[in-house]
N, C-alpha and C. Protein backbone atom coordinates (compact mmCIF):
# COMPACT_ATOMS: atom_id res chain seq x y z
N UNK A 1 -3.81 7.93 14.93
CA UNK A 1 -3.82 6.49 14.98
C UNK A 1 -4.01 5.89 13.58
N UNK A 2 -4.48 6.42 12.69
CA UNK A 2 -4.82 6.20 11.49
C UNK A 2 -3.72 5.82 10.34
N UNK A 3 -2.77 6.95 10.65
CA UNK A 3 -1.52 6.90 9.93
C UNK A 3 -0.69 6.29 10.72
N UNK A 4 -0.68 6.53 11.85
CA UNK A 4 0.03 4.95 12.44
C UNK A 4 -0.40 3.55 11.70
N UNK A 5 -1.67 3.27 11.78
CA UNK A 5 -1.91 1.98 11.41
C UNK A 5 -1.44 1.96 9.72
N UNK A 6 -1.88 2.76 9.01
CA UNK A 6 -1.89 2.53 7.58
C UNK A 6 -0.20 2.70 7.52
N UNK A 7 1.11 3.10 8.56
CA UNK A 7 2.29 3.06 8.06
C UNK A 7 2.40 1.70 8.79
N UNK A 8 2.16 0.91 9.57
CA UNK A 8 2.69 0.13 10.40
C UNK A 8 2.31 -1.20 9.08
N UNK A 9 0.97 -1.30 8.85
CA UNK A 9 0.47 -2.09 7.84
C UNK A 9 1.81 -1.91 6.28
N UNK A 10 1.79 -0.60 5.96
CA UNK A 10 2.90 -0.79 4.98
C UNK A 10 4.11 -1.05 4.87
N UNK A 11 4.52 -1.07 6.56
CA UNK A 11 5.74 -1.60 6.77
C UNK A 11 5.78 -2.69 6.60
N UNK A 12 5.12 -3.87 7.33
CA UNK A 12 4.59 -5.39 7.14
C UNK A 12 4.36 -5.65 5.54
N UNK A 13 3.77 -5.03 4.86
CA UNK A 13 3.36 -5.41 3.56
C UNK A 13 5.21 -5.35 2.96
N UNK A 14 5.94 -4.15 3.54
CA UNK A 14 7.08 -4.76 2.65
C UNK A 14 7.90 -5.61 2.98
N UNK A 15 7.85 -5.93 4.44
CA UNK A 15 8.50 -6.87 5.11
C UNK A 15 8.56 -8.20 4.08
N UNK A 16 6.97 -8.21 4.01
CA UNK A 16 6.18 -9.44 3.90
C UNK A 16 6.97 -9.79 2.51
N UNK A 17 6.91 -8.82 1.56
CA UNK A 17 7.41 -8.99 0.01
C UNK A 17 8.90 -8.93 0.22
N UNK A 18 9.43 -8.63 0.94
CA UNK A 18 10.84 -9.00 0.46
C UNK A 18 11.53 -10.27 1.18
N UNK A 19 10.51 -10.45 1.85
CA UNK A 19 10.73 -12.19 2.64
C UNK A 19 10.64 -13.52 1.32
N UNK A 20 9.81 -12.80 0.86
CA UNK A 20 9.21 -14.11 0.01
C UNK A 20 10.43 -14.59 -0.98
N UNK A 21 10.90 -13.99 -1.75
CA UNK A 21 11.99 -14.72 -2.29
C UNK A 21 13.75 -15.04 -1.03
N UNK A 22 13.47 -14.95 -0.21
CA UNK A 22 14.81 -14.81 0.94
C UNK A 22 14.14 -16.32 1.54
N UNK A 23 12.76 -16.87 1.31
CA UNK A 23 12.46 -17.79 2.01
C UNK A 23 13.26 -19.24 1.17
N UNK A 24 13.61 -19.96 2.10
CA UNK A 24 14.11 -21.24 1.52
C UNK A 24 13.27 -22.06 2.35
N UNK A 25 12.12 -22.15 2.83
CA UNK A 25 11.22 -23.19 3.43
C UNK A 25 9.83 -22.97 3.56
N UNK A 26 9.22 -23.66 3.08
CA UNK A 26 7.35 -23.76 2.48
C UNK A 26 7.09 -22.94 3.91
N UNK A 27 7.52 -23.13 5.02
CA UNK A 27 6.72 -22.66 6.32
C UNK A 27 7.14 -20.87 6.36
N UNK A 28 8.44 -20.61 5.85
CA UNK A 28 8.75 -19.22 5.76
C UNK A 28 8.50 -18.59 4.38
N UNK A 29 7.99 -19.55 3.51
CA UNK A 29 7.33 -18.38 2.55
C UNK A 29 5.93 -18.07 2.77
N UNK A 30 5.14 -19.11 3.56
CA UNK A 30 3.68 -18.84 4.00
C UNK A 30 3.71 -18.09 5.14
N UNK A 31 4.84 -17.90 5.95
CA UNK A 31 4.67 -16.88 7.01
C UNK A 31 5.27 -15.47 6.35
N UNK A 32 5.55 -15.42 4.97
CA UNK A 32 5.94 -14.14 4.56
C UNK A 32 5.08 -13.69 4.02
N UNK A 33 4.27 -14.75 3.48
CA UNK A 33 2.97 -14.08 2.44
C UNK A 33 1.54 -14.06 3.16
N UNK A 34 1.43 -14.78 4.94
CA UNK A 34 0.73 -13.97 5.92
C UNK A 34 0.70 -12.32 6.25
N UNK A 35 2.60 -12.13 6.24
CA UNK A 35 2.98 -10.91 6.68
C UNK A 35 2.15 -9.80 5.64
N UNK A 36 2.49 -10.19 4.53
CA UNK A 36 1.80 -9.03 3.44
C UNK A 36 0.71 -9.01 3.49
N UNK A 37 -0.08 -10.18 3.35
CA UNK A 37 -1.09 -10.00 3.15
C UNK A 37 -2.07 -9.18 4.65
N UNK A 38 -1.44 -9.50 5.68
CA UNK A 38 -2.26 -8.84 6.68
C UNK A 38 -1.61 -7.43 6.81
N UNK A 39 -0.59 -6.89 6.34
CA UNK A 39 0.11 -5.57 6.17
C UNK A 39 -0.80 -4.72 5.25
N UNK A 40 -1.73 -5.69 3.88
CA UNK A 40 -1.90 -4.73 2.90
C UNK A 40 -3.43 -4.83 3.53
N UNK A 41 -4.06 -5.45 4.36
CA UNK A 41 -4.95 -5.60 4.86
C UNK A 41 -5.32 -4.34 5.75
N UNK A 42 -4.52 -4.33 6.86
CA UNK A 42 -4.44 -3.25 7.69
C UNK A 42 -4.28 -1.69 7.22
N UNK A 43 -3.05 -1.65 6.00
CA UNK A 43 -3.19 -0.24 5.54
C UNK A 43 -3.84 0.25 4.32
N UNK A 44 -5.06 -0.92 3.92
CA UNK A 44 -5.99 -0.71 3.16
C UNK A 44 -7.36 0.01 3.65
N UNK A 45 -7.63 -0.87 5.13
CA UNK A 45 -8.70 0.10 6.02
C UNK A 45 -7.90 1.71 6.16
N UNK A 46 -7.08 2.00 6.90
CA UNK A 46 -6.57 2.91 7.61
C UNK A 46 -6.50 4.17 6.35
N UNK A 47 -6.25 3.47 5.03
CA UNK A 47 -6.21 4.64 3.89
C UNK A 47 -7.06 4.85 3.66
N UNK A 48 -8.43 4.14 3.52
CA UNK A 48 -9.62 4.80 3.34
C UNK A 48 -10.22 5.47 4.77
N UNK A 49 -10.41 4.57 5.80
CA UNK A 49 -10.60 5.91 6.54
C UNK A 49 -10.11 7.54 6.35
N UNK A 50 -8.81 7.74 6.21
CA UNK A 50 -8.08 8.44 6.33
C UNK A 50 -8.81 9.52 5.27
N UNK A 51 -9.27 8.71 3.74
CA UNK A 51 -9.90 9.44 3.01
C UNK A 51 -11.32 10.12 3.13
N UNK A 52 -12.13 9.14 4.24
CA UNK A 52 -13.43 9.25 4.73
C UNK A 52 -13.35 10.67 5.79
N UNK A 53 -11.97 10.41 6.82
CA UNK A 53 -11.55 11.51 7.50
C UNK A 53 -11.95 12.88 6.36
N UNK A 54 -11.03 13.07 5.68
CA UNK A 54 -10.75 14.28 5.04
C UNK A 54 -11.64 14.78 4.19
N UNK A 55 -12.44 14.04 3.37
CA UNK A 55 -13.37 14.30 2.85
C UNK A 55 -14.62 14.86 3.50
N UNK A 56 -15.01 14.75 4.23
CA UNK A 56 -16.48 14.66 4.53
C UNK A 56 -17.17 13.86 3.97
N UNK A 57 -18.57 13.70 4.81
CA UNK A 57 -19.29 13.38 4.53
C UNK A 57 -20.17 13.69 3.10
N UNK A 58 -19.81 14.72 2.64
CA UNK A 58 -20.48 14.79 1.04
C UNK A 58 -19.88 14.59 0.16
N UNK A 59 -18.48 14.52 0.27
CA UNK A 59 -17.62 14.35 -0.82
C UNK A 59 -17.05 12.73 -1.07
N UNK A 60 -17.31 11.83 0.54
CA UNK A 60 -16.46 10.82 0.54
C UNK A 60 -16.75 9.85 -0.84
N UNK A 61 -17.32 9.56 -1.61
CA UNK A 61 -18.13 8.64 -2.31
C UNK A 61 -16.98 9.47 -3.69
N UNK A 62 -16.76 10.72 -3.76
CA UNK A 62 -15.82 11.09 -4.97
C UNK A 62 -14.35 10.73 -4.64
N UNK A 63 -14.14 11.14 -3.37
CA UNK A 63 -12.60 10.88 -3.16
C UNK A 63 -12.45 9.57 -3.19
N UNK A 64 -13.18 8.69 -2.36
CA UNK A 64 -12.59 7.31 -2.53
C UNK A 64 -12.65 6.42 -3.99
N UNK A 65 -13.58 6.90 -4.49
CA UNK A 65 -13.52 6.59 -6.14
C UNK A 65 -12.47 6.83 -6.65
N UNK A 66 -12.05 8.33 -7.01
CA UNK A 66 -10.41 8.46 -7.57
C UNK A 66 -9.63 7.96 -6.68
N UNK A 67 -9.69 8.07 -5.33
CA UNK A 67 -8.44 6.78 -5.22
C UNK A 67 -8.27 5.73 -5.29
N UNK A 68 -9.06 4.76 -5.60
CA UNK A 68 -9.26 3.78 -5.81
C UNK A 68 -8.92 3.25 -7.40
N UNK A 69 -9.70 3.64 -7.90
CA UNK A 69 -9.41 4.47 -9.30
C UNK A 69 -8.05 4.52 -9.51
N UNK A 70 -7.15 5.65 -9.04
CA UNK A 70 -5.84 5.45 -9.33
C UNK A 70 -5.23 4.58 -8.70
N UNK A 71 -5.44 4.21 -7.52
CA UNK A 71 -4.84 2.83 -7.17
C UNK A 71 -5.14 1.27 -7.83
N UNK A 72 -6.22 1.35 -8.74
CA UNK A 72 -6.58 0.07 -9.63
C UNK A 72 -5.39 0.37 -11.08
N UNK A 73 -4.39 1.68 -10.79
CA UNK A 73 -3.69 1.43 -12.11
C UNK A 73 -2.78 0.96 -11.96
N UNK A 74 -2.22 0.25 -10.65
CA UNK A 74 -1.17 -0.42 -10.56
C UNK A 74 -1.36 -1.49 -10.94
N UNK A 75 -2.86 -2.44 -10.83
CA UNK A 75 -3.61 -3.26 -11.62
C UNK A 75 -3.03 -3.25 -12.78
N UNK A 76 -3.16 -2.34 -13.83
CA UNK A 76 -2.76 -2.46 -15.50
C UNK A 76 -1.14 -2.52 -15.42
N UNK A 77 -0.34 -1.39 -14.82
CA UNK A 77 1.27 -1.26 -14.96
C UNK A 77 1.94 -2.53 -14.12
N UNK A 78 1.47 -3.14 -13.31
CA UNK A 78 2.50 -3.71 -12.27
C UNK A 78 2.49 -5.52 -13.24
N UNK A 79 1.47 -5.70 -13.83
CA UNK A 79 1.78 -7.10 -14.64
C UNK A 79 2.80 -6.67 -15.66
N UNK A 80 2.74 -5.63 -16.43
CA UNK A 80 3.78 -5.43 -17.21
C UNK A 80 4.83 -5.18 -16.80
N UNK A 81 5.15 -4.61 -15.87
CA UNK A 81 6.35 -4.05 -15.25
C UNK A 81 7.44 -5.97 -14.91
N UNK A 82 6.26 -6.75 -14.43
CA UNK A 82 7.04 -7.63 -13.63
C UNK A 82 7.21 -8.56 -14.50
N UNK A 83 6.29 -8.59 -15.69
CA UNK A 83 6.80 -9.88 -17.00
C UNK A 83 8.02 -8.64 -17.92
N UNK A 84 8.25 -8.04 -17.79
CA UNK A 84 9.59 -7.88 -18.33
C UNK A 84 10.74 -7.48 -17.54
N UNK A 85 10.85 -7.65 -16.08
CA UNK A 85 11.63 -7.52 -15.32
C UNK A 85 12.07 -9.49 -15.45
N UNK A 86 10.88 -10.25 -15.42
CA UNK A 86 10.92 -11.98 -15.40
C UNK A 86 11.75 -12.29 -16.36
N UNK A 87 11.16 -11.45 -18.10
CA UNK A 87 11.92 -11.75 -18.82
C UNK A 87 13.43 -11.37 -19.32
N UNK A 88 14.00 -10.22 -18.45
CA UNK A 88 15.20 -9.74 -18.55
C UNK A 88 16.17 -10.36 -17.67
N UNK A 89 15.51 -10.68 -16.68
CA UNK A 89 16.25 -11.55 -15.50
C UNK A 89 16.14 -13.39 -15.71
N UNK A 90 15.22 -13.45 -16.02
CA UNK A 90 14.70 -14.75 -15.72
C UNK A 90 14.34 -15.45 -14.18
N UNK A 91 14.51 -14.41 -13.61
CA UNK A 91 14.11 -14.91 -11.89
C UNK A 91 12.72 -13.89 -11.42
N UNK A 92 11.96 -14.30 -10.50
CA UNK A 92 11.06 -13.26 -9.53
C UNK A 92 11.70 -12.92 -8.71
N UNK A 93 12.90 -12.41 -8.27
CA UNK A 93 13.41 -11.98 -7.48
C UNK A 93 13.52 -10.74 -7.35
N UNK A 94 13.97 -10.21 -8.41
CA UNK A 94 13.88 -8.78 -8.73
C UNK A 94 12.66 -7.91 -8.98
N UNK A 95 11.48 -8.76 -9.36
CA UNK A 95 10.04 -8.34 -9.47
C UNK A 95 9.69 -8.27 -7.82
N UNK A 96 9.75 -9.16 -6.72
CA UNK A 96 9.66 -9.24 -5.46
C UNK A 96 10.13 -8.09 -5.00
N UNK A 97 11.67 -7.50 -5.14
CA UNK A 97 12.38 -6.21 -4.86
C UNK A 97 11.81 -5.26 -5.24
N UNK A 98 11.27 -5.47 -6.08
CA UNK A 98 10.78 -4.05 -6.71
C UNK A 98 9.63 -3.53 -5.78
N UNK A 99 8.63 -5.28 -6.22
CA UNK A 99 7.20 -4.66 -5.31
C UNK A 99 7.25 -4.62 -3.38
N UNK A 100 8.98 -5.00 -3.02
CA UNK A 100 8.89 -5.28 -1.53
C UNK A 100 9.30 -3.17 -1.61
N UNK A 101 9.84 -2.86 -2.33
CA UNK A 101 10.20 -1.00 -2.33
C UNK A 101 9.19 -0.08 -2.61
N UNK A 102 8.07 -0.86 -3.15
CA UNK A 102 6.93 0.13 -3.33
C UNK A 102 6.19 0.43 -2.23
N UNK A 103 5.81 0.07 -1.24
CA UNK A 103 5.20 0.42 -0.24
C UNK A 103 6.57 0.82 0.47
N UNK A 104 7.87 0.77 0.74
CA UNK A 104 8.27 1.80 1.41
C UNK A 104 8.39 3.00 0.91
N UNK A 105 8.16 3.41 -0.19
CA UNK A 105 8.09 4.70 -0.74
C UNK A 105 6.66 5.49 -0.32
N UNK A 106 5.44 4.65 -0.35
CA UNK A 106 4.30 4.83 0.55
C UNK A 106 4.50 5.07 1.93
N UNK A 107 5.59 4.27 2.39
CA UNK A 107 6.08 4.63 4.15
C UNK A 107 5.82 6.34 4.09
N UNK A 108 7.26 6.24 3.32
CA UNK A 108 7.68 7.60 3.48
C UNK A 108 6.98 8.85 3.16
N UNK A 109 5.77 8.94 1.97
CA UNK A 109 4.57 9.48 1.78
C UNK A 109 3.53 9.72 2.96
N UNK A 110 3.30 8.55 3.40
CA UNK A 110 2.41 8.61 4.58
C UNK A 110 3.33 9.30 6.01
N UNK A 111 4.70 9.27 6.20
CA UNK A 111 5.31 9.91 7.23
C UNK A 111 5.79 11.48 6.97
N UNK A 112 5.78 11.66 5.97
CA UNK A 112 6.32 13.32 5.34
C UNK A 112 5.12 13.76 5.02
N UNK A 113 4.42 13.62 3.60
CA UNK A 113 3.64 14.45 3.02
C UNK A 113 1.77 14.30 3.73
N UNK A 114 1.38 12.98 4.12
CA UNK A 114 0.13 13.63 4.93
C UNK A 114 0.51 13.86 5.95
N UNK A 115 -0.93 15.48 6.03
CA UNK A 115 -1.20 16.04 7.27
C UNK A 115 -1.71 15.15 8.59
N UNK A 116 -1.86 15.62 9.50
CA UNK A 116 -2.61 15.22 10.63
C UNK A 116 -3.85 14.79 10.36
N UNK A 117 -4.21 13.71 10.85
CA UNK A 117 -5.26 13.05 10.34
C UNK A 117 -6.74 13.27 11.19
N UNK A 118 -7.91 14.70 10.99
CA UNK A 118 -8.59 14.89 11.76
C UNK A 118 -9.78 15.25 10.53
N UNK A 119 -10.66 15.33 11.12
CA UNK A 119 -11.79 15.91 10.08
C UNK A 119 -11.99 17.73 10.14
N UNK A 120 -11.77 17.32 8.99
CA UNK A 120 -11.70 18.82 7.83
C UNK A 120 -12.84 20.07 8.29
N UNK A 121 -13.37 21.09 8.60
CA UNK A 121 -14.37 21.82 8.83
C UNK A 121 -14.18 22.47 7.74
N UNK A 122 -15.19 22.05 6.68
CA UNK A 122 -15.91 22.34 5.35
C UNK A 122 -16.36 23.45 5.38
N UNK A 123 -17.59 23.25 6.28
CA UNK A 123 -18.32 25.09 6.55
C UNK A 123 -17.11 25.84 6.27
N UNK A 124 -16.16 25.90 7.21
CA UNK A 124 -14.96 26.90 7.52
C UNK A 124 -14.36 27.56 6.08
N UNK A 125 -14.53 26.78 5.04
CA UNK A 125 -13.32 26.43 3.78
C UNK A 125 -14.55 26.79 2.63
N UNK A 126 -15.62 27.43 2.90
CA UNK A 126 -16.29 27.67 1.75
C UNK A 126 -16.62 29.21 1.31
């Protein structure tokens, strides 16, 4: 259920971003930027669970740090990325495309490469 929710949420989150420049009316760009925002909402819980899952209980406090951690570096790359996509284009349109394709590449991460989402037996693995 976990990776259900955290893919269903990233589906919505890209929905949500590639609506936003397709909107030609104040009421459909605020219902596009609902969509994301409750998309990145939903598969923001579901990924940390997911990390709380796998970790254990002694480790969770390291794993969710580095991911977090590496997920705060889209923080530093994604302003740069999108002021020179602004300034090559001169539109947000293509910055919107970009960031409406990044979470489907997360789709597809979360549907191929994680495992089954259950808690780990540590004892077992030491």
């Amino acid at each position: 259920m976990r990776r259900f929710g955290a893919m269903a949420g990233t589906l919505m989150t890209a929905m949500g971003l590639a609506g936003i420049p397709l909107s030609h009316s104040q009421g459909a760009l605020i219902a596009a930027l609902l969509l994301a925002g409750f998309g990145i909402g939903i598969m923001h819980v579901c990924v940390n669970m997911m990390a709380q899952m796998f970790a254990g209980p002694t480790a969770v406090g390291k794993w969710t740090g580095i991911q977090n951690g590496f997920g705060n570096i889209a923080g530093i790359v994604n302003p740069l990325i999108t002021g020179a996509i602004i300034d090559a284009t001169g539109s947000y349109n293509a910055a919107f495309a970009l960031a409406a394709g990044a979470p489907l590449i997360a789709l597809f991460s979360l549907a191929v490469l994680v495992p089954k989402v259950e808690p780990l037996d540590w004892a077992a693995h030491r």
